[in-house]
PDB file of N, CA and C in Angstrom:
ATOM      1  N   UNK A   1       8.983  -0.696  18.884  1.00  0.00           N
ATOM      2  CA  UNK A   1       7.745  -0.298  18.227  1.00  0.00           C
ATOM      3  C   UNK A   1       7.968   0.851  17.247  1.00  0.00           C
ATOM      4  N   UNK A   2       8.783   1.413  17.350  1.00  0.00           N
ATOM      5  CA  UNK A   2       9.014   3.052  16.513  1.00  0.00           C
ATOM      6  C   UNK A   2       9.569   2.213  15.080  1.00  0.00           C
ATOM      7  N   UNK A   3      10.215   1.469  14.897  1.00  0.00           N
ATOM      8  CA  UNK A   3      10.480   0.925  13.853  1.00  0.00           C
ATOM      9  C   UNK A   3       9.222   0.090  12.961  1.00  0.00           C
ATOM     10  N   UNK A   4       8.348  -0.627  14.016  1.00  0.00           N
ATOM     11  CA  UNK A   4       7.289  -1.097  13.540  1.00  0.00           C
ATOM     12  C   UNK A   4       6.380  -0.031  12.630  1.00  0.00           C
ATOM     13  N   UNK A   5       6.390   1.194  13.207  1.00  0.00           N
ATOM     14  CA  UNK A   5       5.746   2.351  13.338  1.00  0.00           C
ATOM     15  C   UNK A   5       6.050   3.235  12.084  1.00  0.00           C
ATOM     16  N   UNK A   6       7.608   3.254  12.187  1.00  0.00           N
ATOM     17  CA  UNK A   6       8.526   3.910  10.762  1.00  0.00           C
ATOM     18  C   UNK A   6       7.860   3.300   9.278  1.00  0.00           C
ATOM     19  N   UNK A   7       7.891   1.925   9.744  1.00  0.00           N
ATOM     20  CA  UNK A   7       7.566   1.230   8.584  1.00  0.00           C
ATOM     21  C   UNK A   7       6.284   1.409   8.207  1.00  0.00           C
ATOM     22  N   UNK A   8       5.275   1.211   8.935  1.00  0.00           N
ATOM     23  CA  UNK A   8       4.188   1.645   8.543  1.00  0.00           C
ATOM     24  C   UNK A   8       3.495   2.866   7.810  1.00  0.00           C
ATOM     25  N   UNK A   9       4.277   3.791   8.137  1.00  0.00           N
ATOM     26  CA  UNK A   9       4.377   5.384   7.698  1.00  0.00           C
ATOM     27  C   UNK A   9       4.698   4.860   6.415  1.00  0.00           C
ATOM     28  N   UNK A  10       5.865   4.721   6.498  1.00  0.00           N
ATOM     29  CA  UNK A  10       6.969   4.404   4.747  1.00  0.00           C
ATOM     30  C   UNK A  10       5.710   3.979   4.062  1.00  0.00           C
ATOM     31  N   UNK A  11       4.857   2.744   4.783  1.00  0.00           N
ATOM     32  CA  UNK A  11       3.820   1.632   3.951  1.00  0.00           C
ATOM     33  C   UNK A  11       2.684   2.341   3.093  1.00  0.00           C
ATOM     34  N   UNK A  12       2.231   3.419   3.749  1.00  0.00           N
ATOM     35  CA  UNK A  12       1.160   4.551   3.883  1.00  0.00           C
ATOM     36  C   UNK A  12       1.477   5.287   2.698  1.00  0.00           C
ATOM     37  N   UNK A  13       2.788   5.867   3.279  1.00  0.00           N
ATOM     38  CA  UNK A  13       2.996   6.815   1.906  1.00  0.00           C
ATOM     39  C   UNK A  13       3.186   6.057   0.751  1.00  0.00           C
ATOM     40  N   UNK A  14       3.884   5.390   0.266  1.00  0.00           N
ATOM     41  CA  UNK A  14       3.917   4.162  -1.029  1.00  0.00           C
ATOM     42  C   UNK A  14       2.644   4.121  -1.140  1.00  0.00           C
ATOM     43  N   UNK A  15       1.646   3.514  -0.387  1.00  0.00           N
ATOM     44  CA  UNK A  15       0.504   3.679  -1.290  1.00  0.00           C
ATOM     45  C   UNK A  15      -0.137   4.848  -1.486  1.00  0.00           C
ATOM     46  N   UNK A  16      -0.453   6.153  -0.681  1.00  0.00           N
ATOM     47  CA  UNK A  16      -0.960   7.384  -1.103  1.00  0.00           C
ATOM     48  C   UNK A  16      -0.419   7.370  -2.473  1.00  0.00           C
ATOM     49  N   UNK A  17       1.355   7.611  -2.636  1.00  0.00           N
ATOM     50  CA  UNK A  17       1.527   8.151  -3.806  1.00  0.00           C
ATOM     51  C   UNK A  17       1.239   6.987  -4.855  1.00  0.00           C
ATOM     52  N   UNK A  18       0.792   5.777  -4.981  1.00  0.00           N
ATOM     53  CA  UNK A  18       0.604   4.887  -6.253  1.00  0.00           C
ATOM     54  C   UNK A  18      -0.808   5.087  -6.271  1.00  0.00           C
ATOM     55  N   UNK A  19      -1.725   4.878  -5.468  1.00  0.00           N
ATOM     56  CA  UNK A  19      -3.101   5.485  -5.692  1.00  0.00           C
ATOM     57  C   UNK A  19      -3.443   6.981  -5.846  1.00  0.00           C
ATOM     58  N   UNK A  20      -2.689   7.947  -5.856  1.00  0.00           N
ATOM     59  CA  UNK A  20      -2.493   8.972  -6.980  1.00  0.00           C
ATOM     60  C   UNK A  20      -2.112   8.722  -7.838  1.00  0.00           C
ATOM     61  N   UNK A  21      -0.905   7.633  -8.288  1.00  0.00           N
ATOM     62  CA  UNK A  21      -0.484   7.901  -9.335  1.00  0.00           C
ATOM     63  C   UNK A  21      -1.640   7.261 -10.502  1.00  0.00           C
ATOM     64  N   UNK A  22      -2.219   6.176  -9.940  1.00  0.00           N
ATOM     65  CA  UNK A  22      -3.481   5.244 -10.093  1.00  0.00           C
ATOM     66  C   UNK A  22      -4.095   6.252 -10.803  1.00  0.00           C
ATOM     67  N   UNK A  23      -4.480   7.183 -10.079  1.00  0.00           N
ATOM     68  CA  UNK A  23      -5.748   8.193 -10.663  1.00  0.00           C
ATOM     69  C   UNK A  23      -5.318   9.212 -11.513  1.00  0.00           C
ATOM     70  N   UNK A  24      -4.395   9.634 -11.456  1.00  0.00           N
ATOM     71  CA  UNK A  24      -3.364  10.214 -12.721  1.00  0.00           C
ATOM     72  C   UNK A  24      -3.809  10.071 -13.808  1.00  0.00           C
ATOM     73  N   UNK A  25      -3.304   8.313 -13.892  1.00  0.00           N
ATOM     74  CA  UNK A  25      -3.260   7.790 -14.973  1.00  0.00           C
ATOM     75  C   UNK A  25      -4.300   7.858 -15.545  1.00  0.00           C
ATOM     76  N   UNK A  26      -5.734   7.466 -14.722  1.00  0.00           N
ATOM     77  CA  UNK A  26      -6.826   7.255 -15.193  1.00  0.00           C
ATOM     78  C   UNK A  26      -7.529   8.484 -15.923  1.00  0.00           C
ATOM     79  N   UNK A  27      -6.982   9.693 -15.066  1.00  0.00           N
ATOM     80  CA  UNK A  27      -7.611  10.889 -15.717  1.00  0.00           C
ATOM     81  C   UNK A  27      -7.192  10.989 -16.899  1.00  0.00           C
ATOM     82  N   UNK A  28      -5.787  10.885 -17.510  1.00  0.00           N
ATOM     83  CA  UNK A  28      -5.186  10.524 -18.784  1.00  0.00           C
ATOM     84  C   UNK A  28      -5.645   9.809 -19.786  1.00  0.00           C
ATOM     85  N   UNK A  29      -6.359   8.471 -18.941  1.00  0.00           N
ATOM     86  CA  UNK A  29      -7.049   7.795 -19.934  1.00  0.00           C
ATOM     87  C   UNK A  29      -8.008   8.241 -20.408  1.00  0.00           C
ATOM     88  N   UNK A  30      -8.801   9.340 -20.104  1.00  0.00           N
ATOM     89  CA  UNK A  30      -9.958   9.692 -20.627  1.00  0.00           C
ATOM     90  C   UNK A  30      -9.555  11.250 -21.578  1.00  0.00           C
ATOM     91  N   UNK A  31      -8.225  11.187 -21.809  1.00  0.00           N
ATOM     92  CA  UNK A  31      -8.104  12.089 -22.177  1.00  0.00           C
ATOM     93  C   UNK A  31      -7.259  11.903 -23.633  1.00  0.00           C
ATOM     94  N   UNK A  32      -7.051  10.100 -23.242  1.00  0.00           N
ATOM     95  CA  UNK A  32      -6.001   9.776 -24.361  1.00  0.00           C
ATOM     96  C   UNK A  32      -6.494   9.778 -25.534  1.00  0.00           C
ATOM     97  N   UNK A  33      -5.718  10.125 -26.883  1.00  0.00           N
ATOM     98  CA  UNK A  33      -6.142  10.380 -28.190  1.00  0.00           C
ATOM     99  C   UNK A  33      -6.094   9.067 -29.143  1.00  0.00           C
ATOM    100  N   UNK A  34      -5.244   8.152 -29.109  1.00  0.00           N
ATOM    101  CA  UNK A  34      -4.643   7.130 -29.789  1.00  0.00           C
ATOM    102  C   UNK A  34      -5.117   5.900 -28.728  1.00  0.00           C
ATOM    103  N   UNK A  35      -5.431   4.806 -29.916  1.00  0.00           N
ATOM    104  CA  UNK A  35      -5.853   3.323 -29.233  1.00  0.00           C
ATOM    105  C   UNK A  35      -4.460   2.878 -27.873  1.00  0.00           C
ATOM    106  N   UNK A  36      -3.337   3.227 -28.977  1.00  0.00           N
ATOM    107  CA  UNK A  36      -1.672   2.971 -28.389  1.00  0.00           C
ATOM    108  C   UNK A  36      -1.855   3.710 -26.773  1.00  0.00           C
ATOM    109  N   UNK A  37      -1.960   5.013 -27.084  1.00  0.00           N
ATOM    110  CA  UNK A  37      -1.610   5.304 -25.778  1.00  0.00           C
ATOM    111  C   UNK A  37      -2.791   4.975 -24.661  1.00  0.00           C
ATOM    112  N   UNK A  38      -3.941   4.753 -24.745  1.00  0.00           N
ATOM    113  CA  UNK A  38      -4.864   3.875 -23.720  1.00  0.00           C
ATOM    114  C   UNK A  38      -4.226   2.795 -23.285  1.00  0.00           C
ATOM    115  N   UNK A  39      -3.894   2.071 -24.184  1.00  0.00           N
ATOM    116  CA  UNK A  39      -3.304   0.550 -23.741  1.00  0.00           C
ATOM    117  C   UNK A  39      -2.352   0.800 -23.045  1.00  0.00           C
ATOM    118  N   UNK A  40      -1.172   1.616 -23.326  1.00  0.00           N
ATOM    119  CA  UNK A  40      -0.010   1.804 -22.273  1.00  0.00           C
ATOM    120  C   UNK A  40      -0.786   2.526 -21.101  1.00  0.00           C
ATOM    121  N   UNK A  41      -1.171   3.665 -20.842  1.00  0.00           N
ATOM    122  CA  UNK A  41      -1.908   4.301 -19.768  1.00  0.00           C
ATOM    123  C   UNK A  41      -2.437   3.220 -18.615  1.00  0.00           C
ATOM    124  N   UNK A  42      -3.274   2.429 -19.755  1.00  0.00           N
ATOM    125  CA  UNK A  42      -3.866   0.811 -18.711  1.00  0.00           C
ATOM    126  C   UNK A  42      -3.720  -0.161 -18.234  1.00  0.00           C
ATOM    127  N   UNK A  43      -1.654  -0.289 -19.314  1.00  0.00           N
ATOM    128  CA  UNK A  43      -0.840  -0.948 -18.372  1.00  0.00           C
ATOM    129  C   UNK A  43      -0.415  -0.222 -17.496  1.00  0.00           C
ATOM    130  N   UNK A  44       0.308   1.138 -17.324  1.00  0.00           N
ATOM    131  CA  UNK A  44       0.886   1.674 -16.379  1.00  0.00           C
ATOM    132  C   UNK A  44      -0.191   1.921 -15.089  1.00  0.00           C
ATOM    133  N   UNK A  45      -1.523   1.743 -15.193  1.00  0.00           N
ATOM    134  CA  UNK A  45      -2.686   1.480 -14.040  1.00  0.00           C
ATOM    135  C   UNK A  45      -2.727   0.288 -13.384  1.00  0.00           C
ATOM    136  N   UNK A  46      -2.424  -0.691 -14.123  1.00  0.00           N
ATOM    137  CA  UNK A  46      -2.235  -2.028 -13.690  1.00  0.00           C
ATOM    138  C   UNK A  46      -1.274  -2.140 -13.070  1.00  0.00           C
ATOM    139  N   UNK A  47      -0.181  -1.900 -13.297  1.00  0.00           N
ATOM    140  CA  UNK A  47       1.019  -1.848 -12.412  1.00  0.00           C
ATOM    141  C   UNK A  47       0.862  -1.442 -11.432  1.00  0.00           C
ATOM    142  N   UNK A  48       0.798  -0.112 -11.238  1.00  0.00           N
ATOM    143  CA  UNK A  48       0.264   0.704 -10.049  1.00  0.00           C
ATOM    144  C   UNK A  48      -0.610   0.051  -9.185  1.00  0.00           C
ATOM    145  N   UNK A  49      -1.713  -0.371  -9.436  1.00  0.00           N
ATOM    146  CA  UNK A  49      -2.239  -1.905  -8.826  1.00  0.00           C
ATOM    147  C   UNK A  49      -1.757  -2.609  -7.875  1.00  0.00           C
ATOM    148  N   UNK A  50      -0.995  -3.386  -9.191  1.00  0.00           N
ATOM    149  CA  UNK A  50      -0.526  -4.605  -8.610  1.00  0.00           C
ATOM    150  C   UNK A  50       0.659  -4.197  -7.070  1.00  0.00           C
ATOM    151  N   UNK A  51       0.993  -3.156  -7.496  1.00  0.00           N
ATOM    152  CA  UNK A  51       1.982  -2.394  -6.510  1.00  0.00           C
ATOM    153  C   UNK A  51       1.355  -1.669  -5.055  1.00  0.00           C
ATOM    154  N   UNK A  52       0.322  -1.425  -5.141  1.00  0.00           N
ATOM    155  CA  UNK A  52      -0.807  -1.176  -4.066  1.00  0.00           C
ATOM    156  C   UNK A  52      -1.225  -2.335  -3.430  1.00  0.00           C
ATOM    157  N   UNK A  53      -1.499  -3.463  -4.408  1.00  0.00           N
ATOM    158  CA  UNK A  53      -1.885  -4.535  -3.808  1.00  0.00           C
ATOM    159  C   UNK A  53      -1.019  -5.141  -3.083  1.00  0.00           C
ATOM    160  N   UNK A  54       0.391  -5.268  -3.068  1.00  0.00           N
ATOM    161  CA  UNK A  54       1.500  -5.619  -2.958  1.00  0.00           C
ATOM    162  C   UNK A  54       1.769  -5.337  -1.356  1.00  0.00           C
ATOM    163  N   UNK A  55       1.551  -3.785  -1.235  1.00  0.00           N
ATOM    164  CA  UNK A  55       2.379  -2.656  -0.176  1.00  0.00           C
ATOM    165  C   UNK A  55       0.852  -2.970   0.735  1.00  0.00           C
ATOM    166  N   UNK A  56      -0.327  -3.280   0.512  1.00  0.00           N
ATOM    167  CA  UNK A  56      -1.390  -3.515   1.216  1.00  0.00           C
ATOM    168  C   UNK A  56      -1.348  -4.602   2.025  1.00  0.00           C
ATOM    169  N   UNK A  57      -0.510  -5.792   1.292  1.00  0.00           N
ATOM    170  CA  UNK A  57      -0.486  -7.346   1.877  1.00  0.00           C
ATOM    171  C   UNK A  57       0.660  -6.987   2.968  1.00  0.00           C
ATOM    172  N   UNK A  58       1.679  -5.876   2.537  1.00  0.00           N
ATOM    173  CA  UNK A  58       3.012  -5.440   3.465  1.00  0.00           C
ATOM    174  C   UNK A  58       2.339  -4.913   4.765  1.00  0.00           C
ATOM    175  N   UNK A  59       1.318  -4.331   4.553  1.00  0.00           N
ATOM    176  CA  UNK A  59       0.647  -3.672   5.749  1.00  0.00           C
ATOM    177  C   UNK A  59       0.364  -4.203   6.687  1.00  0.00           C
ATOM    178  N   UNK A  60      -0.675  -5.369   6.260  1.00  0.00           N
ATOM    179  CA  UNK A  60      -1.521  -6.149   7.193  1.00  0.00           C
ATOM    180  C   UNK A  60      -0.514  -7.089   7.488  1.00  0.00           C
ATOM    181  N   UNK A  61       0.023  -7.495   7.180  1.00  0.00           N
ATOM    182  CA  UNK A  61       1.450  -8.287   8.186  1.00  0.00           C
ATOM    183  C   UNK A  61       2.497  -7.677   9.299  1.00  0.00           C
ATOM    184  N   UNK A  62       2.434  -6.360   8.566  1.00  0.00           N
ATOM    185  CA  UNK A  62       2.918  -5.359   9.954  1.00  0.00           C
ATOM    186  C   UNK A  62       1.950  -4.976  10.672  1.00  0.00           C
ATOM    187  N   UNK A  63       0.878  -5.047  10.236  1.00  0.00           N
ATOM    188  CA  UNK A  63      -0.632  -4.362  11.842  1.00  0.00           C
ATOM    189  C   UNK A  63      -0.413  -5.267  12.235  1.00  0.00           C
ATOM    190  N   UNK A  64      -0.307  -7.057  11.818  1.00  0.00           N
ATOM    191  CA  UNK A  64      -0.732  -8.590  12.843  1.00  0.00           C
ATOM    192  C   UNK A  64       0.422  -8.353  13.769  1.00  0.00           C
ATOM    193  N   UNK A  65       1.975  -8.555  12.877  1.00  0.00           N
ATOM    194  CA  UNK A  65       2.959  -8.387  13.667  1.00  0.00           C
ATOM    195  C   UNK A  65       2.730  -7.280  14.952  1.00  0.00           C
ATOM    196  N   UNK A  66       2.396  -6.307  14.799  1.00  0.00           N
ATOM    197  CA  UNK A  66       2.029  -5.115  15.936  1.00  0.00           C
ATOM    198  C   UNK A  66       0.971  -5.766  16.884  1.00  0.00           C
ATOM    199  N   UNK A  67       0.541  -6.276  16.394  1.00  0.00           N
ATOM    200  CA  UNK A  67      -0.901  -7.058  17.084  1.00  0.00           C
ATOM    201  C   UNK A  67      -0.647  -8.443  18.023  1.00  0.00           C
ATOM    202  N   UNK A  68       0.168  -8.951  17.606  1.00  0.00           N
ATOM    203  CA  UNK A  68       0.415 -10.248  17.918  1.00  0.00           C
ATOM    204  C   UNK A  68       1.751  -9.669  19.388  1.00  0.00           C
ATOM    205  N   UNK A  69       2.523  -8.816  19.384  1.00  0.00           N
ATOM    206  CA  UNK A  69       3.350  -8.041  20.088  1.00  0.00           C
ATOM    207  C   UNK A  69       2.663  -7.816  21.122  1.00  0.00           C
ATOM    208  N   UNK A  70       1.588  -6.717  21.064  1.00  0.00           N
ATOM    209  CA  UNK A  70       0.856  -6.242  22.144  1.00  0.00           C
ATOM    210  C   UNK A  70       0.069  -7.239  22.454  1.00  0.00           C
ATOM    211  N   UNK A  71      -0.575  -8.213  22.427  1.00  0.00           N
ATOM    212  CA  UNK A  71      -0.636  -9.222  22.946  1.00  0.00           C
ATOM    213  C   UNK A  71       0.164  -9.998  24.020  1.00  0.00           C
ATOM    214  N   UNK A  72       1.355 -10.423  23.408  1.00  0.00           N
ATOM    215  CA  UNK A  72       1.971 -10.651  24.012  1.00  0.00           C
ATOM    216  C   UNK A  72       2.417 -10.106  25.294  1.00  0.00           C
ATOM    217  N   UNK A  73       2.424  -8.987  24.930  1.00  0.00           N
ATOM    218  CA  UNK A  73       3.045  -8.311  26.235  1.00  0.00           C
ATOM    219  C   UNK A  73       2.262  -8.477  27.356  1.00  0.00           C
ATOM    220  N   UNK A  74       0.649  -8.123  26.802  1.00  0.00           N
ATOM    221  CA  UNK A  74      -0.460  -7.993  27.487  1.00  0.00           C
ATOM    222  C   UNK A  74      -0.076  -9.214  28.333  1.00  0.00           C
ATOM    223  N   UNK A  75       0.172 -10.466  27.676  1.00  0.00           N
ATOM    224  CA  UNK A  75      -0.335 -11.813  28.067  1.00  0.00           C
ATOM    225  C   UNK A  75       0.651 -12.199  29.125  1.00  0.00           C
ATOM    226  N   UNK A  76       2.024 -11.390  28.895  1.00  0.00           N
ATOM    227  CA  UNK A  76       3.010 -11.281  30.106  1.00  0.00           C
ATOM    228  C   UNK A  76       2.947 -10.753  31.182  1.00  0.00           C
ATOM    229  N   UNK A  77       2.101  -9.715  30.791  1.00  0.00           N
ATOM    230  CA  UNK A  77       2.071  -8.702  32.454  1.00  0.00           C
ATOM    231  C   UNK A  77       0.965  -9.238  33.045  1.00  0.00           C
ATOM    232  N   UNK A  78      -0.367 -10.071  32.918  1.00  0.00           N
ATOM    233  CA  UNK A  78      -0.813 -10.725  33.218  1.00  0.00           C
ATOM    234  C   UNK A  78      -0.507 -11.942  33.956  1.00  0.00           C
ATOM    235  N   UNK A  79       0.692 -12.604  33.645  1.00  0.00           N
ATOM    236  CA  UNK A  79       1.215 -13.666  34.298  1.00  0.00           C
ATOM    237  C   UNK A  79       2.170 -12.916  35.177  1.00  0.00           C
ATOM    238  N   UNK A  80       2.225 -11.777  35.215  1.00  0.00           N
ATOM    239  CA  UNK A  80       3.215 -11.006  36.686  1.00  0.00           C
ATOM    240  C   UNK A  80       2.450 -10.749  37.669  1.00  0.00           C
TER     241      UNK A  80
END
């Protein structure tokens, strides 16, 4: 479980820091001077995104995996 656990941490922080970096960006965008640099700013938000969205789908496959475990176990010591 500590590995299940490690990972999850790792999962957590990856997204804290891209949903800062998310909002970074965004504060930038309202600060940007040139058409050019919005558009890059709003790709580099999108990315960040897609990369949150990414490490989010990583998550919930490690909570089921954790989930589906303790279950199990449950469902073993039950049959003892």
């Amino acid at each position: 479980m500590t590995k299940s656990n490690d990972r999850l941490v790792e999962l957590s922080n990856e997204l804290d820091e891209n949903i800062i970096a998310v909002k970074g960006t965004l504060e930038l965008v309202d600060s940007s001077v040139t058409e050019d640099e919005l558009h890059d700013l709003l790709l580099k938000a999108i990315e960040r995104m897609d990369t949150i969205q990414r490490l989010s789908h990583e998550m919930i496959a490690a909570l089921k995996n954790l989930i589906d475990k303790i279950d199990e176990i449950k469902s073993k010591k039950e049959d003892i």
